[in-house]
PDB file of N, CA and C in Angstrom:
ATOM      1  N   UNK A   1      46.709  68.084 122.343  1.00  0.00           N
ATOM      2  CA  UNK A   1      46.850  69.419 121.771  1.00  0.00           C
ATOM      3  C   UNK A   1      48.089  70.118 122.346  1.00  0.00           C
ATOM      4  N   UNK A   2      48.399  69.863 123.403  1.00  0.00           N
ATOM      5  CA  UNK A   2      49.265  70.272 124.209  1.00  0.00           C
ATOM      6  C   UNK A   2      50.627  69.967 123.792  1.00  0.00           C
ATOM      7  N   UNK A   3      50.651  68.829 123.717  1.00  0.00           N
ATOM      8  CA  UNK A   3      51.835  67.851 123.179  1.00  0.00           C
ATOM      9  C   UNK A   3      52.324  68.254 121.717  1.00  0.00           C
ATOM     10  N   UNK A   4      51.226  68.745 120.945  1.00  0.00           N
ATOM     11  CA  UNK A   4      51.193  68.832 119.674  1.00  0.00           C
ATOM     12  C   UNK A   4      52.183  70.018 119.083  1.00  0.00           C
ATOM     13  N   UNK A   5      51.566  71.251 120.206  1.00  0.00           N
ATOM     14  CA  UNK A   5      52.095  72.039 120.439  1.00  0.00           C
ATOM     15  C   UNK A   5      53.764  72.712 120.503  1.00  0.00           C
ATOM     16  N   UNK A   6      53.890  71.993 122.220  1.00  0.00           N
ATOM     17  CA  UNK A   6      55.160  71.713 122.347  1.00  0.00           C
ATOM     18  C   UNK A   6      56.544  70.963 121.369  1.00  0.00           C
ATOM     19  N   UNK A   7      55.552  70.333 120.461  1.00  0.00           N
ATOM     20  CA  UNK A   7      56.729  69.497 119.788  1.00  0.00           C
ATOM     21  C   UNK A   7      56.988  70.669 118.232  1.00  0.00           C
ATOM     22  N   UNK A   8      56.229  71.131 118.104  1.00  0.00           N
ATOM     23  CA  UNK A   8      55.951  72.608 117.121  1.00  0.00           C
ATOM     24  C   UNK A   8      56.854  73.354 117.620  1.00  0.00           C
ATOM     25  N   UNK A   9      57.106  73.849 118.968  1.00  0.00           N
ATOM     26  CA  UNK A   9      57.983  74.840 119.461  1.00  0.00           C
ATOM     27  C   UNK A   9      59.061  74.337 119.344  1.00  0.00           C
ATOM     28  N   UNK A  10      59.519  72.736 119.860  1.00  0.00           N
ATOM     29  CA  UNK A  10      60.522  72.127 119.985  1.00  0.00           C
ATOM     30  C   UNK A  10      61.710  72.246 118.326  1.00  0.00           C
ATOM     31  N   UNK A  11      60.811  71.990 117.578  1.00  0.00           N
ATOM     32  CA  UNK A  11      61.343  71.608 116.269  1.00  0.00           C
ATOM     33  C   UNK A  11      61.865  72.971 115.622  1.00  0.00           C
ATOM     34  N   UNK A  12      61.121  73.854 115.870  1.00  0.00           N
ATOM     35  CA  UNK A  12      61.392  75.915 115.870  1.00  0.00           C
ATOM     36  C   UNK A  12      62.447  75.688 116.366  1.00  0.00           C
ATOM     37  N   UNK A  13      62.712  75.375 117.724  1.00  0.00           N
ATOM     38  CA  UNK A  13      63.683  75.505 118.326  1.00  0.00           C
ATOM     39  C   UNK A  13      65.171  75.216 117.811  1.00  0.00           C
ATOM     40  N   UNK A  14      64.886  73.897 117.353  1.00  0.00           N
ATOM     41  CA  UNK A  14      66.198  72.970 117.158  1.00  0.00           C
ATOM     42  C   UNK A  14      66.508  73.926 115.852  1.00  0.00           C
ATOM     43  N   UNK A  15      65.724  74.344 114.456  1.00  0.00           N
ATOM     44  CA  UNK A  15      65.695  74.849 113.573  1.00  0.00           C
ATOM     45  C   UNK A  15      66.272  76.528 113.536  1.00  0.00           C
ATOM     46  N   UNK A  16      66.068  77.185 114.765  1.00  0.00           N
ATOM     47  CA  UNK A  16      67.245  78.554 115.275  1.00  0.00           C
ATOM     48  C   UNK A  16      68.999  77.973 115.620  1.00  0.00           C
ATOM     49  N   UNK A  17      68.362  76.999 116.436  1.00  0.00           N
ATOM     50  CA  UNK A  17      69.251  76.474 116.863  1.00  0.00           C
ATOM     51  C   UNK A  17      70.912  75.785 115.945  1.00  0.00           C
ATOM     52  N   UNK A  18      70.411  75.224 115.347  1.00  0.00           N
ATOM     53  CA  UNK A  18      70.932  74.520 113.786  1.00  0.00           C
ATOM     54  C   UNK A  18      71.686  75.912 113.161  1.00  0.00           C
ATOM     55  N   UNK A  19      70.600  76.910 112.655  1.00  0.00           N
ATOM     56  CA  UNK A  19      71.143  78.034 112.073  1.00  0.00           C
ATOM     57  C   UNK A  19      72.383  78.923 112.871  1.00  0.00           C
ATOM     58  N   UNK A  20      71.909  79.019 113.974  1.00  0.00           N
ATOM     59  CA  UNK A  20      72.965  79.763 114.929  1.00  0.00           C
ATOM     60  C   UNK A  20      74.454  78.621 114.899  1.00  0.00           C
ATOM     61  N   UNK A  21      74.575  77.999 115.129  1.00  0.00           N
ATOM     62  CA  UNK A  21      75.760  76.955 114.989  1.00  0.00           C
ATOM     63  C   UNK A  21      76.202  76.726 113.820  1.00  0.00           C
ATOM     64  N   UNK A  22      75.732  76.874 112.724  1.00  0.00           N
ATOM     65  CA  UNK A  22      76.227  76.913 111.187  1.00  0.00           C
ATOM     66  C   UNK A  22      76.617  77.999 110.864  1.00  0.00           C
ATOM     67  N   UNK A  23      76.306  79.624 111.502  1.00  0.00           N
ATOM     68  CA  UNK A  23      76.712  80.800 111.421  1.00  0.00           C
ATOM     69  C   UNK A  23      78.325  80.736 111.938  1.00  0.00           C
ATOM     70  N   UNK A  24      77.997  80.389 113.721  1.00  0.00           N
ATOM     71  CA  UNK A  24      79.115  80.527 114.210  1.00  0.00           C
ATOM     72  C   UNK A  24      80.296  79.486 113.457  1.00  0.00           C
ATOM     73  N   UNK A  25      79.734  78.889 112.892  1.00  0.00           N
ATOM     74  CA  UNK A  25      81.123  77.830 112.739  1.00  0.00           C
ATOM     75  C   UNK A  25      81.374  78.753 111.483  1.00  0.00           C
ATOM     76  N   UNK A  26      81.005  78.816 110.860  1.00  0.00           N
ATOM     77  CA  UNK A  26      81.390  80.086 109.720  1.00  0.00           C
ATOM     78  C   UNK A  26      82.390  81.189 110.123  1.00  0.00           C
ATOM     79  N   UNK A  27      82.064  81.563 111.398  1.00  0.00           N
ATOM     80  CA  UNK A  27      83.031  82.734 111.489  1.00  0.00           C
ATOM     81  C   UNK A  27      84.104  82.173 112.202  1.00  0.00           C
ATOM     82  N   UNK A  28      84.246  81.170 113.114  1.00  0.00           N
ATOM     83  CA  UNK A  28      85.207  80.504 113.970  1.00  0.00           C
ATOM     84  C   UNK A  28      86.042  79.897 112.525  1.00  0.00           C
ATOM     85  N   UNK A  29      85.724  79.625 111.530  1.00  0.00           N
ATOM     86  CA  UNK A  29      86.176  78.708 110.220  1.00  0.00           C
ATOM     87  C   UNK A  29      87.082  79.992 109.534  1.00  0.00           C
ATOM     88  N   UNK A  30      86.081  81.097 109.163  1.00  0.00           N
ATOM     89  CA  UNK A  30      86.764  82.058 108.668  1.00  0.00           C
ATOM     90  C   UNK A  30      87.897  83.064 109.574  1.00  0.00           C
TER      91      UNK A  30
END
């Protein structure tokens, strides 16, 4: 359950993560 969990947060994570770096390259681009 624990594990289950963590990998739920993990994947949130990568998924902000992803977005924030596709923003910035947007404005570093523009």
């Amino acid at each position: 359950m624990m594990l289950q969990r963590r990998t739920a947060s993990s994947r949130s994570i990568s998924q902000w993560v992803f977005v924030v770096i596709s923003a910035w390259c947007r404005l570093v681009l523009k």
